[in-house]
Protein backbone atom coordinates (compact mmCIF):
# COMPACT_ATOMS: atom_id res chain seq x y z
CA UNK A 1 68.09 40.73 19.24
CA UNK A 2 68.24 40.57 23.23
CA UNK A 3 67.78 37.14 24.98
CA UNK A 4 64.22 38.67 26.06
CA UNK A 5 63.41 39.96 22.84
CA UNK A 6 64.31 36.38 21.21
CA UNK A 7 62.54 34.37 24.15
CA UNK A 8 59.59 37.07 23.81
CA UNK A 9 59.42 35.86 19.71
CA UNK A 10 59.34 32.32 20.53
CA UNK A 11 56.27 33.25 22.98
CA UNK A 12 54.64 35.08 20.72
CA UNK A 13 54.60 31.91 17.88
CA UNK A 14 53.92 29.46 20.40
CA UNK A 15 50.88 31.37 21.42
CA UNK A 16 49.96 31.54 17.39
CA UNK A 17 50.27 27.85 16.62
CA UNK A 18 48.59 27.21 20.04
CA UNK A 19 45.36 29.46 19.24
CA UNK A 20 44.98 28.19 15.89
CA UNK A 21 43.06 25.51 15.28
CA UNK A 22 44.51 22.35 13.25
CA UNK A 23 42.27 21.78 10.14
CA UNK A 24 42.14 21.23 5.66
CA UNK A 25 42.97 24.07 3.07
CA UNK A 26 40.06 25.96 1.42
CA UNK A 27 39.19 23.39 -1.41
CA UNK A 28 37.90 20.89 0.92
CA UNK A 29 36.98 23.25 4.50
CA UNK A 30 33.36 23.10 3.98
CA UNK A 31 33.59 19.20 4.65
CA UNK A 32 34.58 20.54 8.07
CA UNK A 33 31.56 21.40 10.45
CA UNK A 34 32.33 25.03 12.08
CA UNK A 35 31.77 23.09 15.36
CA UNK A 36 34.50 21.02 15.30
CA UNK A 37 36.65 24.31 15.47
CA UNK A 38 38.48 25.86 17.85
CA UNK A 39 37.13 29.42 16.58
CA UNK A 40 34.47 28.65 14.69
CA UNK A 41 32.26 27.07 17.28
CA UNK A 42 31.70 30.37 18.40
CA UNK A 43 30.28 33.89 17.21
CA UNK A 44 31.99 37.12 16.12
CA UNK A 45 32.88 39.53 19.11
CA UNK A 46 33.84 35.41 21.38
CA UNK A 47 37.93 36.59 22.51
CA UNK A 48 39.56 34.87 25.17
CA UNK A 49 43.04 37.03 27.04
CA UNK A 50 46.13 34.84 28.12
CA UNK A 51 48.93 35.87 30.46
CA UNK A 52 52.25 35.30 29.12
CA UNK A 53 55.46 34.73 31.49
CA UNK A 54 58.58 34.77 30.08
CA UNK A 55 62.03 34.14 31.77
CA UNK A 56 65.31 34.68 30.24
CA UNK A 57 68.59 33.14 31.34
CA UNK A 58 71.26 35.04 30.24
CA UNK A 59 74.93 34.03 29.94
CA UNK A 60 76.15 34.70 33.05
CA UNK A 61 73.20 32.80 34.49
CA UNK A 62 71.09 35.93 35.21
CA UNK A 63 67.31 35.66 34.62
CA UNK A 64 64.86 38.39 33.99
CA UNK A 65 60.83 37.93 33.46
CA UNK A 66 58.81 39.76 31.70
CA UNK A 67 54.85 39.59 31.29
CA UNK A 68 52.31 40.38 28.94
CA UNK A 69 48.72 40.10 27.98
CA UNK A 70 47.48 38.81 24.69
CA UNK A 71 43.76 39.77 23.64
CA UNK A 72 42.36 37.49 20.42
CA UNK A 73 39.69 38.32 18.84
CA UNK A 74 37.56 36.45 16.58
CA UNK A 75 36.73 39.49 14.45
CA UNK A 76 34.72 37.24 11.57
CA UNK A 77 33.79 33.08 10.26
CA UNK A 78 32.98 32.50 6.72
CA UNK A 79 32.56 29.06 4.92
CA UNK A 80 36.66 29.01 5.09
CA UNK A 81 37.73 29.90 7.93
CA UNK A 82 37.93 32.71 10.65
CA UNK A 83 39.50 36.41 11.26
CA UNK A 84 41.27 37.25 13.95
CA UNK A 85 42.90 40.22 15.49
CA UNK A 86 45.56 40.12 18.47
CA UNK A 87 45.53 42.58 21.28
CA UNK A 88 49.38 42.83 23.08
CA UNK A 89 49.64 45.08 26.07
CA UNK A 90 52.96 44.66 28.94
CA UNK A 91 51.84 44.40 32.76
CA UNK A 92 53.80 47.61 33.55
CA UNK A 93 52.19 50.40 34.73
CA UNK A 94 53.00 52.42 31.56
CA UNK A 95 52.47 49.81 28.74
CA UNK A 96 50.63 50.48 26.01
CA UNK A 97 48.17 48.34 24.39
CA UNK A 98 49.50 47.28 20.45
CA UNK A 99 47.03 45.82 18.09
CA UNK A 100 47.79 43.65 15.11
CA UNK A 101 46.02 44.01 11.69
CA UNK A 102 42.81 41.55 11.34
CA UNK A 103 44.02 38.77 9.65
CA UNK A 104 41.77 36.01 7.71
CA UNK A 105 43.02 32.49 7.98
CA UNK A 106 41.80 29.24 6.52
CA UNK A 107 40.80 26.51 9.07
CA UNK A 108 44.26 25.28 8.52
CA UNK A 109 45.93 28.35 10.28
CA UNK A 110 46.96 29.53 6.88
CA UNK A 111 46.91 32.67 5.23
CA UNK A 112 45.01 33.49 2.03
CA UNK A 113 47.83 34.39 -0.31
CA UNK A 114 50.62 32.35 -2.31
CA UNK A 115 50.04 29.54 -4.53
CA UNK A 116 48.36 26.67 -3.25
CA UNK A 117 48.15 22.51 -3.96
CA UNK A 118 46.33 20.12 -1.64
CA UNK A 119 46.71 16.40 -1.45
CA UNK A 120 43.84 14.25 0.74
CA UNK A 121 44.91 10.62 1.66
CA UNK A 122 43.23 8.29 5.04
CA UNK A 123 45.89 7.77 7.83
CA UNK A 124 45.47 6.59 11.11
CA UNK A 125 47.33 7.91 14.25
CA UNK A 126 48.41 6.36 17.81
CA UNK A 127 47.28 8.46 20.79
CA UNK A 128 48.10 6.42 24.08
CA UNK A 129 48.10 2.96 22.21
CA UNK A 130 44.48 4.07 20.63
CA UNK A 131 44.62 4.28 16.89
CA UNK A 132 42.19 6.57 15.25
CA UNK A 133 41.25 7.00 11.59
CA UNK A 134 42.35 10.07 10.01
CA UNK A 135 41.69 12.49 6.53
CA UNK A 136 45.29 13.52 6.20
CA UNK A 137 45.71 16.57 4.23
CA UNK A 138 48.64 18.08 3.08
CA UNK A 139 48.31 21.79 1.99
CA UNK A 140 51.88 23.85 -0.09
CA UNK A 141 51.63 27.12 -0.26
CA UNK A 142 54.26 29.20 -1.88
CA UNK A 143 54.62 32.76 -1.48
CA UNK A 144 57.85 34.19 -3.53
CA UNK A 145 60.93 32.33 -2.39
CA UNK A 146 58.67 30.90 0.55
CA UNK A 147 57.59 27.31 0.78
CA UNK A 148 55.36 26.15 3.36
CA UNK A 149 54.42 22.38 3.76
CA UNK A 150 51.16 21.87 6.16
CA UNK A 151 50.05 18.30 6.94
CA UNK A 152 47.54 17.78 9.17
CA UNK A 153 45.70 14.80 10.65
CA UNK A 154 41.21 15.37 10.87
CA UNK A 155 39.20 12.61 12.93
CA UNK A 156 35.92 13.45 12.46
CA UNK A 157 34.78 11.43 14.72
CA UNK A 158 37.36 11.76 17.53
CA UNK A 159 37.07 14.94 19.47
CA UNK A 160 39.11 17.44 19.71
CA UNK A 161 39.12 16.31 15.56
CA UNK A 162 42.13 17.98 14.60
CA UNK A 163 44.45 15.49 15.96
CA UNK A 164 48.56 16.45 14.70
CA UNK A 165 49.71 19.06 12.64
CA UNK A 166 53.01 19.09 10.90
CA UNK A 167 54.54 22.84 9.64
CA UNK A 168 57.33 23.01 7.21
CA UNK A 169 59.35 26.35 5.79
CA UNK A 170 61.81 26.37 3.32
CA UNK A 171 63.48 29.41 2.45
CA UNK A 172 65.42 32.39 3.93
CA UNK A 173 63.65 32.02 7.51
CA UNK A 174 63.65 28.06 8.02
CA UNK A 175 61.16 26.60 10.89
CA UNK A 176 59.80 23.46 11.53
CA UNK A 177 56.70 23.11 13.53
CA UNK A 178 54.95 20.24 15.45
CA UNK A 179 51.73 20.05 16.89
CA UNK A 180 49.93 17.13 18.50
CA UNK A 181 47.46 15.98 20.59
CA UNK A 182 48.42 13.28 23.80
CA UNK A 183 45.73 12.84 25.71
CA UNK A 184 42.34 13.30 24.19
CA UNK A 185 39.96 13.88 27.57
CA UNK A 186 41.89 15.66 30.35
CA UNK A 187 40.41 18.16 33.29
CA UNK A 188 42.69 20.92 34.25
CA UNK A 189 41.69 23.23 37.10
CA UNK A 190 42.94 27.02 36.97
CA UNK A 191 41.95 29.62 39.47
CA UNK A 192 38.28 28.40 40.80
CA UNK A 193 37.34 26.58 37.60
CA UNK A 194 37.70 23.35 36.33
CA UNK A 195 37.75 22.65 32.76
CA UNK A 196 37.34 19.97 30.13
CA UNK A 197 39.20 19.43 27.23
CA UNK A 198 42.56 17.34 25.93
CA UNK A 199 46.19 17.83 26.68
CA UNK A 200 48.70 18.94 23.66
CA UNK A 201 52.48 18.98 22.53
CA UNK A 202 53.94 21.81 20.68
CA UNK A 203 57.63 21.85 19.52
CA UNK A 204 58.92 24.71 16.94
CA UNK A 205 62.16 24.58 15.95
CA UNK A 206 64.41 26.84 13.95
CA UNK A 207 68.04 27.77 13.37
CA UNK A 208 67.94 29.79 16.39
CA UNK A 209 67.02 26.88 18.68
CA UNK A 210 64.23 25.06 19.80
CA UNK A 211 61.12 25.35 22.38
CA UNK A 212 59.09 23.21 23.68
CA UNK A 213 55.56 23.50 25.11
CA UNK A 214 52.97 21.36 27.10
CA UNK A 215 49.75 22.62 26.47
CA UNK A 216 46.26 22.01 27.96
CA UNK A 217 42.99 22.67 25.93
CA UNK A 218 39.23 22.87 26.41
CA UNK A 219 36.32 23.47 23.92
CA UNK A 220 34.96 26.08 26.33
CA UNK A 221 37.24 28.40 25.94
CA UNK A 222 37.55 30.53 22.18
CA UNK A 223 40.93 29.14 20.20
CA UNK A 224 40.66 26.67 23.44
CA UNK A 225 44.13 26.91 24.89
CA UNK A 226 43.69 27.06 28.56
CA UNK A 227 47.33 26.62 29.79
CA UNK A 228 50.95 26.18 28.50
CA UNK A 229 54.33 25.59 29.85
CA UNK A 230 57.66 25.20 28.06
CA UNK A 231 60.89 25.57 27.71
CA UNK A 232 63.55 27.09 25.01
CA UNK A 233 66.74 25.76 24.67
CA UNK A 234 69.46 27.37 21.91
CA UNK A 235 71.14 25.24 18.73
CA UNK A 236 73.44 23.79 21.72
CA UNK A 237 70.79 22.40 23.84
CA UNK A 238 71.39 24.58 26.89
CA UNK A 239 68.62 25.81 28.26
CA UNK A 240 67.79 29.91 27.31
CA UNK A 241 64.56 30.38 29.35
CA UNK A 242 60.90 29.52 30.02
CA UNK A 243 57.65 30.23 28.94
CA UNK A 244 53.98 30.16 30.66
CA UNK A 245 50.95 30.89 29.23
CA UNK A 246 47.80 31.11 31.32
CA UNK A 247 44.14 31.60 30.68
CA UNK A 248 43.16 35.37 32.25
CA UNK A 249 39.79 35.50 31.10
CA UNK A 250 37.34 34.99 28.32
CA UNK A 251 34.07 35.70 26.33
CA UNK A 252 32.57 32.93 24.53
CA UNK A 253 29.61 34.03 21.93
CA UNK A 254 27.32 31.15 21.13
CA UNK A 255 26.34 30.83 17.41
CA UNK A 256 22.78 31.41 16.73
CA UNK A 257 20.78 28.69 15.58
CA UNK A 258 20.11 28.82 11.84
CA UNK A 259 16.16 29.32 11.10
């Protein structure tokens, strides 16, 4: 794989875990109110577009940039969860949109396939000194010679709610992921708007290397990510390239009051 197409991967995931909300397994989502979800506050046909940037370094120091824009759309919500459907199309002149299959994931971010156990424990987490009560599930799935290990940390009274999430997977693809919220009421401006929300870490990690992002959030926005910036460095620590992601635009469908 070329340095862009590698860097390009790494985009692509961070963008995943970014516009998935943090939440429980099946078993125990309709505990969850829709409306403390990043999706499921809002109504079938809500998407929201990001630009991606990504610069490569390559060895001899050369960087190239490449950018895209990625279309999700929240295609359906039942009691579970949402389904989504992801839009890719290069800024070039002769790109051509590519569309992803719908896919239906729990409010965990998780598929519905595999074989699945759940554990539910309280926790509390440390967010600027502030500790905050937490459900902590933990969620295995295991799909053949796959295992995936999902803990996550739900506030339900502490907005954004869905406060760290911790990815694990064993088996012939490896990856560690790490999601986390750091400041819980931020204001980020982009273009002419101001928006509010909560500021985020992601780090994903595999035997490839490691990338970093810096994320900001609002509950405005569908799958809320407003703006990310990171960096991916290879199993040596030197640095491979960048990564931005930036709001483009967005349509947010309010749900209709039940009768």
């Amino acid at each position: 794989m070329t340095a862009m197409g590698s860097e390009l991967r790494w985009a692509w995931l961070l963008l995943v875990v970014a516009v998935i909300s943090l939440g429980p397994s099946v078993s125990v989502a309709e505990d969850i109110p829709r409306e403390q979800h990043a999706w499921g506050r809002f109504a079938p046909g809500s998407w929201t577009r990001i630009r991606v940037t990504v610069e490569s370094i390559g060895e001899n120091g050369q960087k190239t940039k490449r950018s895209e824009l990625v279309t999700t759309r929240l295609v359906a919500v039942d009691e579970h969860g949402v389904t989504l459907q992801r839009e890719t199309v290069g800024t070039a002149k002769n790109d051509k949109p590519q569309k992803t299959k719908p896919v239906t994931l729990n409010w965990d971010g998780t598929r519905r396939d595999g074989t699945r156990s759940e554990r539910v424990s309280l926790g509390e987490l440390k967010i600027l000194g502030r500790s905050h009560t937490c459900q902590t599930h933990s969620v295995t799935r295991i799909i053949g010679d796959t295992r995936v290990t999902t803990k996550s940390w739900y506030s339900p009274d502490t907005a954004p709610y869905f406060l760290k999430q911790l990815i694990r997977v064993g088996g012939p693809k490896p990856r560690h992921t790490a999601r986390e919220v750091t400041r819980i009421k931020a204001t980020r401006k982009v273009g002419d708007k101001s928006y509010p929300g909560w500021e985020a870490r992601t780090v994903v990690a595999d035997p490839a290397g490691r990338a970093r992002m810096l994320e900001f959030h609002s509950h405005l926005v569908p799958g809320s990510l407003v703006q990310a910036t990171g960096e991916r460095h290879d199993p040596d620590s030197a640095r491979i390239g960048t990564t931005t992601q930036t709001l483009d635009a967005f349509h947010a469908v309010p749900v209709t009051p039940a009768p």
